[in-house]
N, C-alpha and C. Protein backbone atom coordinates (compact mmCIF):
# COMPACT_ATOMS: atom_id res chain seq x y z
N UNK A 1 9.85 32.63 -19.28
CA UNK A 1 10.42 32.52 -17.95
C UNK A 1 9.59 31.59 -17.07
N UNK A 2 8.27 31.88 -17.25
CA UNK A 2 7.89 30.60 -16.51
C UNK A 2 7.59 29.66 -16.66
N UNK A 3 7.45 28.89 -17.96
CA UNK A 3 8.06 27.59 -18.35
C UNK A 3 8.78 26.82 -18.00
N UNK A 4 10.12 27.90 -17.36
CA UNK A 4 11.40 27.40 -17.11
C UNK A 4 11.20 27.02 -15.66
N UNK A 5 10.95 27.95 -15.44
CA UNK A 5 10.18 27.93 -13.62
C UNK A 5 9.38 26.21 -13.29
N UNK A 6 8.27 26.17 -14.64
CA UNK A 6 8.03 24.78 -13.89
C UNK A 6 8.22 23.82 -14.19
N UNK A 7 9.88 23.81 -15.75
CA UNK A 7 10.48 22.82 -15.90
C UNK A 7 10.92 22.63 -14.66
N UNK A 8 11.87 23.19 -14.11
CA UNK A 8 12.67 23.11 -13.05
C UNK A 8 12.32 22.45 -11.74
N UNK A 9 10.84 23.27 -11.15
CA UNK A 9 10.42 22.59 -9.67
C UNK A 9 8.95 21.86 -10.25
N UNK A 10 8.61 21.62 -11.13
CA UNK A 10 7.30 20.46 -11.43
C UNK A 10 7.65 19.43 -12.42
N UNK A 11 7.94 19.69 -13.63
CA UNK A 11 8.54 18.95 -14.81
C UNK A 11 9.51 18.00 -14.17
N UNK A 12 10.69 18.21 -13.92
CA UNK A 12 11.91 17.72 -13.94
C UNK A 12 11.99 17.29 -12.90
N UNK A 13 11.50 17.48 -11.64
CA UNK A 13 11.49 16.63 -10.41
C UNK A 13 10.53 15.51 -10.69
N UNK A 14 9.05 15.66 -11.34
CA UNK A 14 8.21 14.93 -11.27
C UNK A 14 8.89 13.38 -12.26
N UNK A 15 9.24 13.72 -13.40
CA UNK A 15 10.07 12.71 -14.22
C UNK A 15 11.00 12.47 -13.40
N UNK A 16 11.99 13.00 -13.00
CA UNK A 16 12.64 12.20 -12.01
C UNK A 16 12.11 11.06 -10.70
N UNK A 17 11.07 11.24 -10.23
CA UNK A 17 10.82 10.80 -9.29
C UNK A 17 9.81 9.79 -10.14
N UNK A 18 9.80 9.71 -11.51
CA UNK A 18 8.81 8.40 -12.16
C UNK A 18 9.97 7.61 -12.80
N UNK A 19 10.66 8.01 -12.66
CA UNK A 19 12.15 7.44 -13.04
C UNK A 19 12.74 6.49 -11.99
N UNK A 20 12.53 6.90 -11.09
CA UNK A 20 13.19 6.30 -9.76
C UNK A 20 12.00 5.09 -9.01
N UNK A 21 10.64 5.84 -9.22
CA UNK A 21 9.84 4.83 -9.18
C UNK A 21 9.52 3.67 -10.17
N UNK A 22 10.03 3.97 -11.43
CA UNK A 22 10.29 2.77 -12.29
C UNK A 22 10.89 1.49 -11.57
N UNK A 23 12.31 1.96 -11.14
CA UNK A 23 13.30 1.14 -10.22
C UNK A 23 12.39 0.41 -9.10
N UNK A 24 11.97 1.48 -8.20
CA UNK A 24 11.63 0.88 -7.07
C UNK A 24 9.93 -0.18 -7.12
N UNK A 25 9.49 0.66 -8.13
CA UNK A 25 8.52 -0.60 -8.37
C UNK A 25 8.69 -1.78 -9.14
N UNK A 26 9.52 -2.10 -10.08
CA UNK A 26 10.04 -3.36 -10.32
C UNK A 26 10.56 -4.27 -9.13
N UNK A 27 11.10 -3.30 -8.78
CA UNK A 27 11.82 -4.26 -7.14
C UNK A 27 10.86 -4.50 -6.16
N UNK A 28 10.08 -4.03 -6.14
CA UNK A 28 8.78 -4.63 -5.59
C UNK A 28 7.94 -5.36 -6.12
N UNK A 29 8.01 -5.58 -7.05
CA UNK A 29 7.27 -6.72 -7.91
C UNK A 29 7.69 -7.86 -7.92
N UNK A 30 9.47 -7.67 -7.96
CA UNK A 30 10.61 -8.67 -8.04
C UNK A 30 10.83 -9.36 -6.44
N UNK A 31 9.77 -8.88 -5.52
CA UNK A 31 9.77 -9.29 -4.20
C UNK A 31 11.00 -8.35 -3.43
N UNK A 32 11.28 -7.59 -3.57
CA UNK A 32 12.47 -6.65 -3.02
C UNK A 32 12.40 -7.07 -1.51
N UNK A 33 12.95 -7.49 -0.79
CA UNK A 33 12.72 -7.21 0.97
C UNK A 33 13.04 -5.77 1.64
N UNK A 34 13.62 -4.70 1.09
CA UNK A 34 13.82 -3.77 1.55
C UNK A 34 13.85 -2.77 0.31
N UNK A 35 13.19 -1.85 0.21
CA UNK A 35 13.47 -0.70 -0.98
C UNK A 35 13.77 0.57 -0.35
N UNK A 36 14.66 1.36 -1.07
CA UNK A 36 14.73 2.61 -0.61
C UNK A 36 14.54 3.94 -1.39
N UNK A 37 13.90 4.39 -1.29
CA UNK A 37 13.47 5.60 -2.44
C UNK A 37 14.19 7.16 -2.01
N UNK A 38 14.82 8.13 -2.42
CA UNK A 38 15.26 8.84 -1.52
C UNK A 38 14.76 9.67 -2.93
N UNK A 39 14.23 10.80 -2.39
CA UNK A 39 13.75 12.43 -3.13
C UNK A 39 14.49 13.25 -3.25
N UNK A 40 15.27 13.71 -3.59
CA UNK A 40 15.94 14.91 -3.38
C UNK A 40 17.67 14.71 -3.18
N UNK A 41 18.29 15.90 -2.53
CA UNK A 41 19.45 15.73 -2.31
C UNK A 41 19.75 16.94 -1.20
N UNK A 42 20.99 16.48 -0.39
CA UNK A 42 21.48 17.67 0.56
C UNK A 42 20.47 16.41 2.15
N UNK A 43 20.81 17.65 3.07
CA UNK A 43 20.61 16.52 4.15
C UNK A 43 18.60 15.74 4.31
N UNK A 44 19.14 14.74 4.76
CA UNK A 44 17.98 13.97 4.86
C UNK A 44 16.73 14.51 6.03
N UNK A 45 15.69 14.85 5.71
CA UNK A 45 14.76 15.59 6.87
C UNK A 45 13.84 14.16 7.87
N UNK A 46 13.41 13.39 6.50
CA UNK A 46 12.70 12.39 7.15
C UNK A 46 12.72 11.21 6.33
N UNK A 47 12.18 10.41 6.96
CA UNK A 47 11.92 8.67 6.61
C UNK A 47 10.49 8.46 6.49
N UNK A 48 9.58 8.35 5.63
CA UNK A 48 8.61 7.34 5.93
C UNK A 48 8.58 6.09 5.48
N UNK A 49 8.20 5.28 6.00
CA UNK A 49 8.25 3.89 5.92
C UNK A 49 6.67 3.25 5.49
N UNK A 50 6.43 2.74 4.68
CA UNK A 50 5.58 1.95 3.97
C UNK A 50 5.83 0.57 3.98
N UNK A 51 5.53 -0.18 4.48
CA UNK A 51 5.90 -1.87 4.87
C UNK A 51 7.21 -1.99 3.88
N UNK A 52 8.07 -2.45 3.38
CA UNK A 52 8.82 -2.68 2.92
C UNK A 52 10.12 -1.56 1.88
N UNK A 53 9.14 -0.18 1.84
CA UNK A 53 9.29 0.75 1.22
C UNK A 53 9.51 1.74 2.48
N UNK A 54 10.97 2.33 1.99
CA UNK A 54 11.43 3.18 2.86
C UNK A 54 11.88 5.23 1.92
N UNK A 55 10.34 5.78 2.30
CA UNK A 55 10.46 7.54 1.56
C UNK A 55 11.52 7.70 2.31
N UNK A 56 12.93 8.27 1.34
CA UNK A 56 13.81 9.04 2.29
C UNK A 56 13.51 10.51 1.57
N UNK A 57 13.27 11.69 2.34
CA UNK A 57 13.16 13.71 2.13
C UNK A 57 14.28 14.07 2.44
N UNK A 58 14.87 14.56 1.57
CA UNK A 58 16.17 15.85 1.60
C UNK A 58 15.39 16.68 1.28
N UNK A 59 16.92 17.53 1.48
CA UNK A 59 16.29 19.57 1.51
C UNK A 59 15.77 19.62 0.23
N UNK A 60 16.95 19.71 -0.38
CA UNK A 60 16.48 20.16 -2.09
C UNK A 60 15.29 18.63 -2.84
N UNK A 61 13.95 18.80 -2.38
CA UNK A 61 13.06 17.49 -3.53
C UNK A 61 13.44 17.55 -4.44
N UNK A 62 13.74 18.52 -5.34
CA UNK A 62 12.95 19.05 -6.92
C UNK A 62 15.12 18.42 -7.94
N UNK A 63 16.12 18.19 -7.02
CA UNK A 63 17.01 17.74 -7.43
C UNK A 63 17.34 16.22 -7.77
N UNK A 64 16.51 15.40 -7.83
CA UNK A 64 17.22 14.33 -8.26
C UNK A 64 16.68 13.48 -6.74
N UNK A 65 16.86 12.08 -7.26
CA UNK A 65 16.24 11.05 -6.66
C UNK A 65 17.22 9.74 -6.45
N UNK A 66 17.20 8.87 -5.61
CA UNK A 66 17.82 7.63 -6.23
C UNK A 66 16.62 6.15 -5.52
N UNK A 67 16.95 5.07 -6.05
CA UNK A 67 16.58 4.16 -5.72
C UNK A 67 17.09 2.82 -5.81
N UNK A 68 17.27 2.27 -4.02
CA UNK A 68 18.22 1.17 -3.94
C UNK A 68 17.26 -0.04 -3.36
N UNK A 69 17.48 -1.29 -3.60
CA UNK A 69 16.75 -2.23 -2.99
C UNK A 69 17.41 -3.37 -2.61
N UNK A 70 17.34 -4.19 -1.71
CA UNK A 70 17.59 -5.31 -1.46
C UNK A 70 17.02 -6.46 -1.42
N UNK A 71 17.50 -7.62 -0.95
CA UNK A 71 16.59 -8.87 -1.47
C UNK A 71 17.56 -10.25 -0.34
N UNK A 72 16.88 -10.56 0.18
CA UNK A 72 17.53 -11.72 0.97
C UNK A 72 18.77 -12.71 -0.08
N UNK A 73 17.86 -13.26 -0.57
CA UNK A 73 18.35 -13.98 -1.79
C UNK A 73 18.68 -13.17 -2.75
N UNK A 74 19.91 -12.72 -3.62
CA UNK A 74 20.15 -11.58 -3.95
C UNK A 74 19.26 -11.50 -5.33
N UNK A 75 19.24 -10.89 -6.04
CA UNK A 75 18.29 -10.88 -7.20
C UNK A 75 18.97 -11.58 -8.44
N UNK A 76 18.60 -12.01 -9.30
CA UNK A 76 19.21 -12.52 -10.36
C UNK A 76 19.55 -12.20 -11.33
N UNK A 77 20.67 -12.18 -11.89
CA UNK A 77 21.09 -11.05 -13.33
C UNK A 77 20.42 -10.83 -13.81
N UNK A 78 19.04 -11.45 -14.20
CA UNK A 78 17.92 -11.18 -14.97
C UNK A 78 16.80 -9.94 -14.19
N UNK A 79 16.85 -9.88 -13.11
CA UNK A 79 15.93 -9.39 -12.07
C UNK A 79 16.66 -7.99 -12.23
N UNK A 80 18.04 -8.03 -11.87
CA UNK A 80 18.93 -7.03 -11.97
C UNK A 80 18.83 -5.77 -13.23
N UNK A 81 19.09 -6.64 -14.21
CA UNK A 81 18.35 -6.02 -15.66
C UNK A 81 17.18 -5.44 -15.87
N UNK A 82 16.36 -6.07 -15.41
CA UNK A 82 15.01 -5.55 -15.77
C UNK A 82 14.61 -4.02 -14.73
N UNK A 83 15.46 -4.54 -13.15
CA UNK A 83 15.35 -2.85 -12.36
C UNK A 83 15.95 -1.91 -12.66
N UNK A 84 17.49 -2.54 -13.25
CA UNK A 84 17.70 -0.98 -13.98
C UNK A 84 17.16 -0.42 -14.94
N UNK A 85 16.73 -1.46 -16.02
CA UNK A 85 16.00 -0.62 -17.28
C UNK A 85 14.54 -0.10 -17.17
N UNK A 86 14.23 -0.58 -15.68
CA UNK A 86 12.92 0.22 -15.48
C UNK A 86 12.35 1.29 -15.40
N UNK A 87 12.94 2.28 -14.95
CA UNK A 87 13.65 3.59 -14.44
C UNK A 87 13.72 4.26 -16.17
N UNK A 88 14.33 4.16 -17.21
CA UNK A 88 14.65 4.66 -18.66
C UNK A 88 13.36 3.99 -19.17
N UNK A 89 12.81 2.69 -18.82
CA UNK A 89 11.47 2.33 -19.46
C UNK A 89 9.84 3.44 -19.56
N UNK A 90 10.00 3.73 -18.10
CA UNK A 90 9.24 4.50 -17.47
C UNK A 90 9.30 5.72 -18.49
N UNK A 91 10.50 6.60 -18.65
CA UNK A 91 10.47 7.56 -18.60
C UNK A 91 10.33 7.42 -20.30
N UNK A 92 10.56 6.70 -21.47
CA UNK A 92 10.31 6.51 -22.74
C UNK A 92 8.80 6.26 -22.44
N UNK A 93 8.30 5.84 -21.84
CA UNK A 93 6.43 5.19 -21.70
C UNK A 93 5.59 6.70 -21.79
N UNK A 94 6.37 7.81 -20.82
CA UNK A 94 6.14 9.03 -20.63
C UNK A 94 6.16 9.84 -21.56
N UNK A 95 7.30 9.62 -22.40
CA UNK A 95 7.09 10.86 -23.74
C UNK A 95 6.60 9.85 -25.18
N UNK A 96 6.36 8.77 -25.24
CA UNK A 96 5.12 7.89 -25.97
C UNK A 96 3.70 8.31 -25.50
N UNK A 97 3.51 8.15 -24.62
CA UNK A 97 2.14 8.53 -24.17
C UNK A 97 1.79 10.42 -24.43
N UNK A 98 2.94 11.17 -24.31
CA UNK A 98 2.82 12.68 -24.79
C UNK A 98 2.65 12.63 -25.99
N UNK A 99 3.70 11.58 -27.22
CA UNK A 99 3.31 12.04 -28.12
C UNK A 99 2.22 12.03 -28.79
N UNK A 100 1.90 10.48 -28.22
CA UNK A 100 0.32 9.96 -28.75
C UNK A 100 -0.98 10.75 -28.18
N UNK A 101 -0.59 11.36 -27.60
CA UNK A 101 -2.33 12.04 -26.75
C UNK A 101 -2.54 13.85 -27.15
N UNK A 102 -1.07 13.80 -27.42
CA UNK A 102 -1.15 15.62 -27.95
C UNK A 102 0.38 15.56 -29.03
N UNK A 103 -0.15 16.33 -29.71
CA UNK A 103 1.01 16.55 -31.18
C UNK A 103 1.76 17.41 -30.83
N UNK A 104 2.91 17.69 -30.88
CA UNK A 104 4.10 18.21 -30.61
C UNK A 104 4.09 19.54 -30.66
N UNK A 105 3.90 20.99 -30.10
CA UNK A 105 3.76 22.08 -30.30
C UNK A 105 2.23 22.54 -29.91
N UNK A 106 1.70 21.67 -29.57
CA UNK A 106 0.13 21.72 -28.86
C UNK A 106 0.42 22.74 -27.78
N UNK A 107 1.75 22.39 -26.57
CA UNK A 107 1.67 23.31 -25.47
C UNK A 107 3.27 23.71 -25.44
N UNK A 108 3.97 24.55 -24.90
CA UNK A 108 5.54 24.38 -24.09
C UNK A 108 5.90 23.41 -23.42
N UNK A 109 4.67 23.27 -22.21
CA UNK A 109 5.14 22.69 -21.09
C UNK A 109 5.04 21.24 -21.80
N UNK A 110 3.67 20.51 -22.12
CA UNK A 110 3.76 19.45 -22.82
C UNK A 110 5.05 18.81 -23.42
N UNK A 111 5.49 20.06 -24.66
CA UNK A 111 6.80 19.52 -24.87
C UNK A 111 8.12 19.69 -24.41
N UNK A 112 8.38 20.33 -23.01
CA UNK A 112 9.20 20.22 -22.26
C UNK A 112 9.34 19.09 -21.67
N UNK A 113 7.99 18.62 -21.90
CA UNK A 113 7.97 17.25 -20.70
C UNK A 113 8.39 15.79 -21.27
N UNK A 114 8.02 16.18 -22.74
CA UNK A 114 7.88 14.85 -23.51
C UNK A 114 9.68 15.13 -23.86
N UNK A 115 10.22 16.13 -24.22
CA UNK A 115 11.75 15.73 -24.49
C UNK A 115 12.39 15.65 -23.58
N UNK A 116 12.03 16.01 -21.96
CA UNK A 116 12.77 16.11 -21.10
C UNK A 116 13.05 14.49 -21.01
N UNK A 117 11.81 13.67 -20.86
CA UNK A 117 11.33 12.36 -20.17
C UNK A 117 12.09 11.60 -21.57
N UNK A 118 11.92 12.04 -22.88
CA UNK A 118 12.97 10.91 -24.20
C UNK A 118 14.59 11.47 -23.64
N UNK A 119 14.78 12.36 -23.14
CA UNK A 119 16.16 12.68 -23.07
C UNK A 119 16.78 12.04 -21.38
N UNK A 120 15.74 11.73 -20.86
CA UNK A 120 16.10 11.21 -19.60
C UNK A 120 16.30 9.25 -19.83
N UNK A 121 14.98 9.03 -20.29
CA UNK A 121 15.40 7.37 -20.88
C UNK A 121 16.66 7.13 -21.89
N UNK A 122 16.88 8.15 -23.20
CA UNK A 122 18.20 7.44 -23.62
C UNK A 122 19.21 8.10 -22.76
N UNK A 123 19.63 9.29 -22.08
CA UNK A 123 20.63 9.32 -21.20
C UNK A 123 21.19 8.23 -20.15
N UNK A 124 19.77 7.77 -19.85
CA UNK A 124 19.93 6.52 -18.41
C UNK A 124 20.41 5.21 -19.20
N UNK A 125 20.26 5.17 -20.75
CA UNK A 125 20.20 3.81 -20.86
C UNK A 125 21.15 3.48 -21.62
N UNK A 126 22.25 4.59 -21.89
CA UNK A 126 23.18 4.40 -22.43
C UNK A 126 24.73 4.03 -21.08
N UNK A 127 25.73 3.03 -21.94
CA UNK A 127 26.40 2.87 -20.44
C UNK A 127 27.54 3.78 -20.46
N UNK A 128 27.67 4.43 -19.26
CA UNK A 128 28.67 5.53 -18.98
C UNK A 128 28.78 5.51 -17.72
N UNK A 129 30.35 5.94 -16.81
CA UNK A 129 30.19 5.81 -15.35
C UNK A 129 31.06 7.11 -15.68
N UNK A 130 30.67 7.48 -13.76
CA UNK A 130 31.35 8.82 -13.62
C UNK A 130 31.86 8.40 -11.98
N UNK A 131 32.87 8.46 -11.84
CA UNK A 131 33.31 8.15 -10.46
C UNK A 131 32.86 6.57 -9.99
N UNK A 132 32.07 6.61 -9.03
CA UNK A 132 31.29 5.38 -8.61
C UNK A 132 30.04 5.30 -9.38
N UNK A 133 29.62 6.79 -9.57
CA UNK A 133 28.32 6.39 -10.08
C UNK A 133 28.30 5.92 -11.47
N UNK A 134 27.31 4.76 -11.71
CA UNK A 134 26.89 4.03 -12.82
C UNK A 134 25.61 4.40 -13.50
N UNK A 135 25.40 4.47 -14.66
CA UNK A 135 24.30 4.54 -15.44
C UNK A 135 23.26 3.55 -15.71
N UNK A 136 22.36 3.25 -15.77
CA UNK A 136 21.34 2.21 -15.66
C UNK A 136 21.61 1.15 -16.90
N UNK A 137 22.35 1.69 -18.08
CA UNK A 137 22.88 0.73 -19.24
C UNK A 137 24.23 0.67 -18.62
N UNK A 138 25.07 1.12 -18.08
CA UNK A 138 26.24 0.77 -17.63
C UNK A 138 25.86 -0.32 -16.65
N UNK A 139 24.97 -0.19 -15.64
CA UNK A 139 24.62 -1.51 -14.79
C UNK A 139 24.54 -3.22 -15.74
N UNK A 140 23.15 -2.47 -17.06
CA UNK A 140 23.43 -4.04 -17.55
C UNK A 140 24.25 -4.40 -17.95
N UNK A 141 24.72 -3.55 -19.23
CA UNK A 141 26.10 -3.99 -19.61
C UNK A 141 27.22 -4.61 -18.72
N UNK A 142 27.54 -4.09 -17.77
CA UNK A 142 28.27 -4.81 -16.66
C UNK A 142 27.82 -6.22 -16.53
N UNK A 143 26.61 -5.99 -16.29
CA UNK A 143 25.91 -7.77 -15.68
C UNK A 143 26.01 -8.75 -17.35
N UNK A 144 26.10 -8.37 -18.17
CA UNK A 144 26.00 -9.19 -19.11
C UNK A 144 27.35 -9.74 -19.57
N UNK A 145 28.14 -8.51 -19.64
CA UNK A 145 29.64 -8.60 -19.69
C UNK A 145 30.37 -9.37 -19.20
N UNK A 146 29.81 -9.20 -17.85
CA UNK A 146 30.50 -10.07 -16.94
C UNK A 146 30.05 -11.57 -16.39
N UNK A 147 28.85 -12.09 -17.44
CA UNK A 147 28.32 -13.27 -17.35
C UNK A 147 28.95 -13.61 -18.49
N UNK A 148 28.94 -12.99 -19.64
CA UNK A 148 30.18 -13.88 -20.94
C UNK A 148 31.87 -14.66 -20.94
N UNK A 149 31.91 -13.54 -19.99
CA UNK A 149 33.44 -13.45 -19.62
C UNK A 149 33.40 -14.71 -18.28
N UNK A 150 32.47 -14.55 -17.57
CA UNK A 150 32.60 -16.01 -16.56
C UNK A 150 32.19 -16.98 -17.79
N UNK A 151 31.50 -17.43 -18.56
CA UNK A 151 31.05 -18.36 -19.40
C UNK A 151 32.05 -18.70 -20.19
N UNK A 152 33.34 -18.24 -20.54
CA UNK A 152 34.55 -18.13 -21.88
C UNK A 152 35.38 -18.82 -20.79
N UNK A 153 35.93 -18.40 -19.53
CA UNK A 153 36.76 -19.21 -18.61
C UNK A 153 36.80 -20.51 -18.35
């Protein structure tokens, strides 16, 4: 039971939020002019602002994250690519580094963390949409797709 306890509010928020900082730190690398990081979900409590980096706090932290950025000059299909797969990069770097530093069954939590974080990179990086929302391989795929298909015209 309490495993589950700190999959839920330590595990699974914390990968989430290295997930999202994957995104938002590529886009800051990529010169982003505006990033937005948002924690959580349900209403927004606060803003902090970090020169170019904007923390948005909802109620619920421990639910899920997103991260959006902008760019004067818009970013380049290539730039584009690399922020979405940053986010699923991150989170494969995370359960590589678990497996390599402790062997599988060493702890629970350990390996809660290491399948949570492999099950979070191939989930993100496969392409699937649900409504509006897009998947981080649904993003490239789109951008690539749709650079072949202008290139064949």
């Amino acid at each position: 039971m309490m495993n589950l306890v700190v999959f839920l509010f330590v595990i699974a928020p914390i990968s989430i939020v290295l997930h999202e900082l994957g995104h938002a730190g590529s886009a800051y690398l990529l010169k982003a002019d505006c990033i937005h990081f948002s924690i959580g979900i349900g209403k927004e409590r606060k803003v902090i602002r970090v020169g170019r980096l904007f923390i948005h706090l909802h109620t619920l932290p421990f639910m899920g994250g997103h991260a959006a950025s902008e760019k004067e000059l818009d970013f380049s299909k290539m730039e584009k690519i690399l922020i979405s797969s940053a986010g699923p990069l991150v989170n494969g770097l995370v359960a590589v580094l678990i497996l390599s530093l402790f062997p599988l069954g060493t702890s629970n939590i350990l390996s809660l963390t290491f399948y949570f974080n492999l099950w979070l990179a191939i989930m993100n990086i496969i392409p699937f949409r649900v409504g509006q929302k897009k998947s981080d391989g649904y993003v490239c795929m789109e951008i690539i797709f749709n650079t072949f298909r202008r290139k064949r015209k």
